[in-house]
C-alpha atoms as a PDB file:
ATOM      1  CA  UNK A   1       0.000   0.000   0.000  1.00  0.00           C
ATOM      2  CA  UNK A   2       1.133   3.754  -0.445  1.00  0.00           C
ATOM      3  CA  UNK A   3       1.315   5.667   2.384  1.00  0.00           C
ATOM      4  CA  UNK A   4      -1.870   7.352   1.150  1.00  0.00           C
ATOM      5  CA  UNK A   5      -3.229   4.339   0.275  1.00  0.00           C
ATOM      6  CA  UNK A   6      -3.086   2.730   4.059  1.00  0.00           C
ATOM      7  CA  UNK A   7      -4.135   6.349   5.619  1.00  0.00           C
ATOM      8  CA  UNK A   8      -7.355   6.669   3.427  1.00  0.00           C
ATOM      9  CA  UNK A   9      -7.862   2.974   4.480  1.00  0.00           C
ATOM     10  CA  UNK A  10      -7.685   3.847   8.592  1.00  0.00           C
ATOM     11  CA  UNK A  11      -9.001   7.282   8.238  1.00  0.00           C
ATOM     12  CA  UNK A  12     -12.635   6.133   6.470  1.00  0.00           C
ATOM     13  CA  UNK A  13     -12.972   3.163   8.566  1.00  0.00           C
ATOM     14  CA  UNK A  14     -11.459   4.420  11.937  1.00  0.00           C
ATOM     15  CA  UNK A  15     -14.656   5.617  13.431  1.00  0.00           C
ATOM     16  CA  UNK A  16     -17.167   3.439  11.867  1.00  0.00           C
ATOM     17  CA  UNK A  17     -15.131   0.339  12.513  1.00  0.00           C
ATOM     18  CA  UNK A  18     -12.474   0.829  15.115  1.00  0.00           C
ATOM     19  CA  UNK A  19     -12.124  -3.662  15.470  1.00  0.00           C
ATOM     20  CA  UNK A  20     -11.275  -3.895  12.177  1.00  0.00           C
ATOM     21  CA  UNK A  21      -8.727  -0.896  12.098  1.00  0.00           C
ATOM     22  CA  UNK A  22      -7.040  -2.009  15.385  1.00  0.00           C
ATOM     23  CA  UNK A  23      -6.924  -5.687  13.737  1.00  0.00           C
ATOM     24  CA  UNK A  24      -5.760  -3.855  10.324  1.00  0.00           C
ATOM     25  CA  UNK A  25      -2.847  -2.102  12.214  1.00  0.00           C
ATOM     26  CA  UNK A  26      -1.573  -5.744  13.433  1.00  0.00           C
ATOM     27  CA  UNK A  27      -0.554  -6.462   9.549  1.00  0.00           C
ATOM     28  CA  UNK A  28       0.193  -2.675   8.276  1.00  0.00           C
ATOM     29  CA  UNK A  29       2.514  -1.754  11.935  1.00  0.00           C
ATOM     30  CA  UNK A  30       3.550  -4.876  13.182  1.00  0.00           C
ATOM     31  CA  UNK A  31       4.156  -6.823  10.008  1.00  0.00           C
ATOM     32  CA  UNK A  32       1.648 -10.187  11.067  1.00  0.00           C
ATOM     33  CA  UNK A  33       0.429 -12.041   8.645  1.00  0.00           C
ATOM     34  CA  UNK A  34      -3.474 -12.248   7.608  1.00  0.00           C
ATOM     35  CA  UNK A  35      -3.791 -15.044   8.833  1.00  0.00           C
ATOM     36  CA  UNK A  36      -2.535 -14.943  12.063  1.00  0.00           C
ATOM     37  CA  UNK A  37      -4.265 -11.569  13.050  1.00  0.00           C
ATOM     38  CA  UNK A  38      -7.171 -13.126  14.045  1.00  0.00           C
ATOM     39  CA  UNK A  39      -5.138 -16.095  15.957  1.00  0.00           C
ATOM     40  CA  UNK A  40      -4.258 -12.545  18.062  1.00  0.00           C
ATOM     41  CA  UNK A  41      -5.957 -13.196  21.686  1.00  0.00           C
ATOM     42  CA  UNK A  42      -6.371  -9.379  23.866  1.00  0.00           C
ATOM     43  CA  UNK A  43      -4.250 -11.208  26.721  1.00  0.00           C
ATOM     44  CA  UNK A  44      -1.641 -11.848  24.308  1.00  0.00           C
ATOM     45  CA  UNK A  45      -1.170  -8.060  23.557  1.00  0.00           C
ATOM     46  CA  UNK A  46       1.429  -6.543  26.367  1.00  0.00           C
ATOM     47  CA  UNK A  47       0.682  -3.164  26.351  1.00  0.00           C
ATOM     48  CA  UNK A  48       3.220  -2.479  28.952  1.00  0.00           C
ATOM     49  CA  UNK A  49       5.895  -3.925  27.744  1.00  0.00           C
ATOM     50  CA  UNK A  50       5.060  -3.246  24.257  1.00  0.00           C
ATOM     51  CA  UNK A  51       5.042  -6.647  23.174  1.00  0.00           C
ATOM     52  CA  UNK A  52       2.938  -8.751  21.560  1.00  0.00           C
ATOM     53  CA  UNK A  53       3.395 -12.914  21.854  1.00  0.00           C
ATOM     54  CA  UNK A  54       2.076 -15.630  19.981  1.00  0.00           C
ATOM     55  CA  UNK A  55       2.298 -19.270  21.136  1.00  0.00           C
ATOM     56  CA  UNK A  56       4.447 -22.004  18.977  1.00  0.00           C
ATOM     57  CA  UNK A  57       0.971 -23.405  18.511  1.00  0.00           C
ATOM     58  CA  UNK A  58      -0.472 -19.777  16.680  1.00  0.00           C
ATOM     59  CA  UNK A  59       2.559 -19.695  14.444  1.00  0.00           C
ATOM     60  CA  UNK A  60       3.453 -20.797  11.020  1.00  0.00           C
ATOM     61  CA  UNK A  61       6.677 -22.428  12.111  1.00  0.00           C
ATOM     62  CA  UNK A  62       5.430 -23.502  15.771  1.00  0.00           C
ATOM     63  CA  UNK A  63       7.819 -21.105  16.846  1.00  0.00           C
ATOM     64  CA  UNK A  64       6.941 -18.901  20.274  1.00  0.00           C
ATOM     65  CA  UNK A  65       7.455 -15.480  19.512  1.00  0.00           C
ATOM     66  CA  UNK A  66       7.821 -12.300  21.152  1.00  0.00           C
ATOM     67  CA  UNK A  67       7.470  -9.246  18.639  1.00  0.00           C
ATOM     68  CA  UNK A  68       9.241  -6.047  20.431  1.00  0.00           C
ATOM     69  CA  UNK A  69      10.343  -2.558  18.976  1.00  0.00           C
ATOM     70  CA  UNK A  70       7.070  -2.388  17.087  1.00  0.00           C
ATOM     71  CA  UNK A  71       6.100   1.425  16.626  1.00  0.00           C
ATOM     72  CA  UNK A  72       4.596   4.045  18.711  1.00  0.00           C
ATOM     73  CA  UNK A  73       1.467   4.225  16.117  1.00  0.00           C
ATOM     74  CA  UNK A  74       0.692   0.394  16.247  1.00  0.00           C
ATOM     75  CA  UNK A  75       0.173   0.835  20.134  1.00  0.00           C
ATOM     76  CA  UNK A  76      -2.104   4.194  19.392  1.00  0.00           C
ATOM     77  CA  UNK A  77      -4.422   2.410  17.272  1.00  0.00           C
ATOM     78  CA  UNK A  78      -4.348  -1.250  19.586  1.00  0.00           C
ATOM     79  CA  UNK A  79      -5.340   1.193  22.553  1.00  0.00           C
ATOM     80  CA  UNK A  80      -8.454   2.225  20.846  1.00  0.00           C
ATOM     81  CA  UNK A  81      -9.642  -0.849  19.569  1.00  0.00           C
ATOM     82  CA  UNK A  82     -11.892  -2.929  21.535  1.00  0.00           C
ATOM     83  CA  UNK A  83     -11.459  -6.231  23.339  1.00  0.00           C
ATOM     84  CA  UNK A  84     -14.135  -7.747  21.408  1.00  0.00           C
ATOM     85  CA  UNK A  85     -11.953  -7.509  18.299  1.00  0.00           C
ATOM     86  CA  UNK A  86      -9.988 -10.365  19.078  1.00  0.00           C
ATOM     87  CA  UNK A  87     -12.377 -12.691  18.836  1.00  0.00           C
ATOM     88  CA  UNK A  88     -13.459 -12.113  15.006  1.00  0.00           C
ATOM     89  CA  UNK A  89     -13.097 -15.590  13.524  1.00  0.00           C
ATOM     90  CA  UNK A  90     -11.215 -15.583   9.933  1.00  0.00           C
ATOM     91  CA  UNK A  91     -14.378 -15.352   8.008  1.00  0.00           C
ATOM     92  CA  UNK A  92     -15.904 -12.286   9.698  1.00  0.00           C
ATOM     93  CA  UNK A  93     -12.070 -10.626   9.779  1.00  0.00           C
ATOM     94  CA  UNK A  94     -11.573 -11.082   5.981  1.00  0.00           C
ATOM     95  CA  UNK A  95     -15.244  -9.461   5.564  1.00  0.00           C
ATOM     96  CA  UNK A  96     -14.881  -6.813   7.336  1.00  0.00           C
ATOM     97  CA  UNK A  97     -11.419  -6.149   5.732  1.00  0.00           C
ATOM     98  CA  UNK A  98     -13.349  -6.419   2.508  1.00  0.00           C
ATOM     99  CA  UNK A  99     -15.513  -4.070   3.748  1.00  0.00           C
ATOM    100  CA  UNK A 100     -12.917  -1.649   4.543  1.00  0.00           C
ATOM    101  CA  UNK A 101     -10.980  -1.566   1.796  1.00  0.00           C
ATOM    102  CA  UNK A 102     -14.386  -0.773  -0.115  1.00  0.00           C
ATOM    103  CA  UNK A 103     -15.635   2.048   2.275  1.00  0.00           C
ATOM    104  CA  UNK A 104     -11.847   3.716   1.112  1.00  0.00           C
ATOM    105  CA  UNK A 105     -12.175   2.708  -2.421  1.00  0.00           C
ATOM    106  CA  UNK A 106      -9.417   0.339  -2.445  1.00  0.00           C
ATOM    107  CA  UNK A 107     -11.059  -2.935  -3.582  1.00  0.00           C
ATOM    108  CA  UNK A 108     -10.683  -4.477  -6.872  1.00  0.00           C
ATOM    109  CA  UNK A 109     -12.218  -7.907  -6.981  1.00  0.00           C
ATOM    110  CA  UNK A 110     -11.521 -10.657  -9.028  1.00  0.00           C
ATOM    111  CA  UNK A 111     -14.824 -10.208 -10.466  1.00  0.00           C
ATOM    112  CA  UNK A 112     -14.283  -6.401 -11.599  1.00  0.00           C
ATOM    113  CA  UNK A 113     -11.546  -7.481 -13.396  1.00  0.00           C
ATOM    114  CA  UNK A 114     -13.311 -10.152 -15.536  1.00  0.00           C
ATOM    115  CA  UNK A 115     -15.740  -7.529 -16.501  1.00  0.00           C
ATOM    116  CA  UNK A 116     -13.363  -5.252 -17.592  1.00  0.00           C
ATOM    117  CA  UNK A 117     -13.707  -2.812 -14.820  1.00  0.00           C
ATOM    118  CA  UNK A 118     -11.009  -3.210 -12.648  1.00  0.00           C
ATOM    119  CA  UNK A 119      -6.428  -3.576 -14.030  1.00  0.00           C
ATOM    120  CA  UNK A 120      -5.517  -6.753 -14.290  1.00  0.00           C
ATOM    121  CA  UNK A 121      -4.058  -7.443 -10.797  1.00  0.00           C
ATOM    122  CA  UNK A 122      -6.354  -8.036  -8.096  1.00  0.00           C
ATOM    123  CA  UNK A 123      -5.995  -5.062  -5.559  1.00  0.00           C
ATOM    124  CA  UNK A 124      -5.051  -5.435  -2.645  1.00  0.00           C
ATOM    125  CA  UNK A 125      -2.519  -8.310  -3.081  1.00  0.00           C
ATOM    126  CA  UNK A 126      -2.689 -11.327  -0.218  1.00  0.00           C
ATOM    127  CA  UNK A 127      -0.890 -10.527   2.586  1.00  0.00           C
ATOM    128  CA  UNK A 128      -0.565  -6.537   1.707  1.00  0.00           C
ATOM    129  CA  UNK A 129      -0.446  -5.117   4.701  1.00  0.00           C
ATOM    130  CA  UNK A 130       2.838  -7.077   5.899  1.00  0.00           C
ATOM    131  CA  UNK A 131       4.415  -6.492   3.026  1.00  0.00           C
ATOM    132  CA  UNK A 132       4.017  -2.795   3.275  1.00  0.00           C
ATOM    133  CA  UNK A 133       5.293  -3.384   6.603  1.00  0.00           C
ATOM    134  CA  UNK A 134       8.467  -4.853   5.884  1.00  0.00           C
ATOM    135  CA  UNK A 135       8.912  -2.512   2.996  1.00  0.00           C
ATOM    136  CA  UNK A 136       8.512   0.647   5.345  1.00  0.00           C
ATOM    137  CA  UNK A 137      10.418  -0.632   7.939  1.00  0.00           C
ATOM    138  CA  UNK A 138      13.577  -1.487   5.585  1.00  0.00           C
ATOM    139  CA  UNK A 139      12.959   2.143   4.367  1.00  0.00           C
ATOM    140  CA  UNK A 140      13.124   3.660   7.550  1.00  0.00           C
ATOM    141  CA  UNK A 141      15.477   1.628   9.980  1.00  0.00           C
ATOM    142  CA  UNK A 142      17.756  -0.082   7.129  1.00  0.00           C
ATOM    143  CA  UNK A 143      18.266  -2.634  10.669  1.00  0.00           C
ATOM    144  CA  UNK A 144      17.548  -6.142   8.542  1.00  0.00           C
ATOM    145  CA  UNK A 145      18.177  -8.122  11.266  1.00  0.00           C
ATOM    146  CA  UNK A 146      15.125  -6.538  13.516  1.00  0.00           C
ATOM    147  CA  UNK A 147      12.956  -6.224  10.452  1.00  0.00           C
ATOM    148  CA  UNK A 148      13.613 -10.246  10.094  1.00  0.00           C
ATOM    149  CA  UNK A 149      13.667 -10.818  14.009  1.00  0.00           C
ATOM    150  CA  UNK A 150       9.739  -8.919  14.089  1.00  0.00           C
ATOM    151  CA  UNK A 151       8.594 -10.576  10.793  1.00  0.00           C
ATOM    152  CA  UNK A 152      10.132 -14.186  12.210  1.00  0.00           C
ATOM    153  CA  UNK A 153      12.252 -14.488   9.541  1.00  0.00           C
ATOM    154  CA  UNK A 154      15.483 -16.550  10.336  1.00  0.00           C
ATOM    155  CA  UNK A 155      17.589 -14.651   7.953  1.00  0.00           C
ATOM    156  CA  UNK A 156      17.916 -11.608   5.901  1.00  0.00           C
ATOM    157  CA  UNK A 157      18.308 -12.600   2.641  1.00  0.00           C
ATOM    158  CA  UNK A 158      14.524 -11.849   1.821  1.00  0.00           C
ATOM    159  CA  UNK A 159      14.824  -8.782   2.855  1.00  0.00           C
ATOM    160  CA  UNK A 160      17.799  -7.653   0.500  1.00  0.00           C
ATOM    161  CA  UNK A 161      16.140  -9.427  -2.242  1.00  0.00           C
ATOM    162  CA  UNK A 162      12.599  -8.417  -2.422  1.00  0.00           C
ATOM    163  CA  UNK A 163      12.255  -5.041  -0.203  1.00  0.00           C
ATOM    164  CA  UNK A 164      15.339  -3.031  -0.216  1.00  0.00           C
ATOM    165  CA  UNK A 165      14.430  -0.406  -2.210  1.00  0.00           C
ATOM    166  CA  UNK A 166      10.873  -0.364  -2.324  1.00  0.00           C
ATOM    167  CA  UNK A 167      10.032   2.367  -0.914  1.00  0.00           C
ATOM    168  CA  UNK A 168      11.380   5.627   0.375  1.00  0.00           C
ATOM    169  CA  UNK A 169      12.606   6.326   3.663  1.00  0.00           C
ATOM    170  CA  UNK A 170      10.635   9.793   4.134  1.00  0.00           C
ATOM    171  CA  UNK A 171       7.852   7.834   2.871  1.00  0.00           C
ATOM    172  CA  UNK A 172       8.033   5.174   5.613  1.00  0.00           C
ATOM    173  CA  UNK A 173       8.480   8.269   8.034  1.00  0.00           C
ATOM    174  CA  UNK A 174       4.873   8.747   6.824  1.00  0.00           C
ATOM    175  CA  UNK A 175       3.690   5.417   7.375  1.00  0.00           C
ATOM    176  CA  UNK A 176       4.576   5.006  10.760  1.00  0.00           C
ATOM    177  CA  UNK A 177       3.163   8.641  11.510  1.00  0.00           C
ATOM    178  CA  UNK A 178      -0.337   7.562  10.807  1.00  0.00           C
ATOM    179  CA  UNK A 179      -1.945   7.868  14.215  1.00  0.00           C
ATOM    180  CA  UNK A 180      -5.751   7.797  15.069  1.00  0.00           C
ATOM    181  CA  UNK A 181      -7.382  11.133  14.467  1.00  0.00           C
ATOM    182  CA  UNK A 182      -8.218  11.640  18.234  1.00  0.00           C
ATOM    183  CA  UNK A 183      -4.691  10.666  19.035  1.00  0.00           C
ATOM    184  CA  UNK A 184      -2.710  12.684  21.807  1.00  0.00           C
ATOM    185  CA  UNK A 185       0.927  12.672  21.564  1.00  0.00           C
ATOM    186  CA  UNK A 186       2.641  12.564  24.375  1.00  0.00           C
ATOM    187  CA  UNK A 187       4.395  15.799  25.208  1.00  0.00           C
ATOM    188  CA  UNK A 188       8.489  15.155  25.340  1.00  0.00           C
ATOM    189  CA  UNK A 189       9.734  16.380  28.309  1.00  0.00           C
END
């Protein structure tokens, strides 16, 4: 997604669906994958700590993980969204993404494209919003060893293949500046 892409998508839906953006900013700000977003339970979410962890069991690899050094935004937008988000089952979650992504006018569908109405890529790719993670968060730390340690990659090599590059680090700056609109910053002291 383009940083104006994944703003438009929070901004339209933020008030008229705060689950689904709070679930949303899991993929876009802490890089999980579609389908384990809604594998995501509320006690597993360490707000203090800023931490999120998934048991081996949750995971692709049935690997425990422990995702830390996530940004400040992903905790703005997991502090407004509501317990009751975490227990969406797949089905609803990919729904209600649907839904989002048409509210913000970001949905092509396989069927717009068969009736000429839509390019010829399906929009918005499988797994979009991690991949704009990883992409932003190359941009913007160039660290490819905690982009890979918060994605659970083992190694790097994906990284320097497929994202380096991508996209832009004031761009990524962007990204990770996209805070609810009733957001407080803190004041730095």
């Amino acid at each position: 997604l383009t940083v104006e892409e994944a703003e438009r998508l929070l901004r339209v839906n933020e008030n008229i669906d705060p689950e689904i953006c709070g679930l949303m900013a899991l993929g876009m700000f802490a890089g999980m994958r579609s389908s384990a977003i809604t594998r995501v339970e509320y006690k597993e979410i360490n707000f203090k700590d800023r931490g999120i962890e998934t048991p081996a069991e949750k995971t692709k690899k049935n690997r425990r993980q422990f995702i830390e050094n996530l940004p400040d935004n992903l905790w703005a937008w997991l502090e407004r969204t509501p317990e009751s988000a975490f227990t969406m089952c797949e089905r609803k979650f990919k729904k209600r993404r649907e839904m989002a992504y048409r509210r913000a006018g970001l949905l092509v569908r396989k069927e717009d494209i068969k009736n000429g109405k839509g390019d010829k890529v399906k929009f918005p790719p499988h797994n979009a919003f991690r991949h704009s993670f990883v992409s932003y968060h190359v941009a913007l730390h160039r660290n490819f060893t905690d982009t890979a340690l918060i994605i659970s990659h083992r190694g790097t090599d994906i990284l320097f293949e497929h994202y380096l590059g991508v996209a832009k680090k004031e761009d990524a700056e962007r990204y990770f500046n996209i805070y609810p609109s009733d957001y407080k910053k803190p004041e730095s002291k």
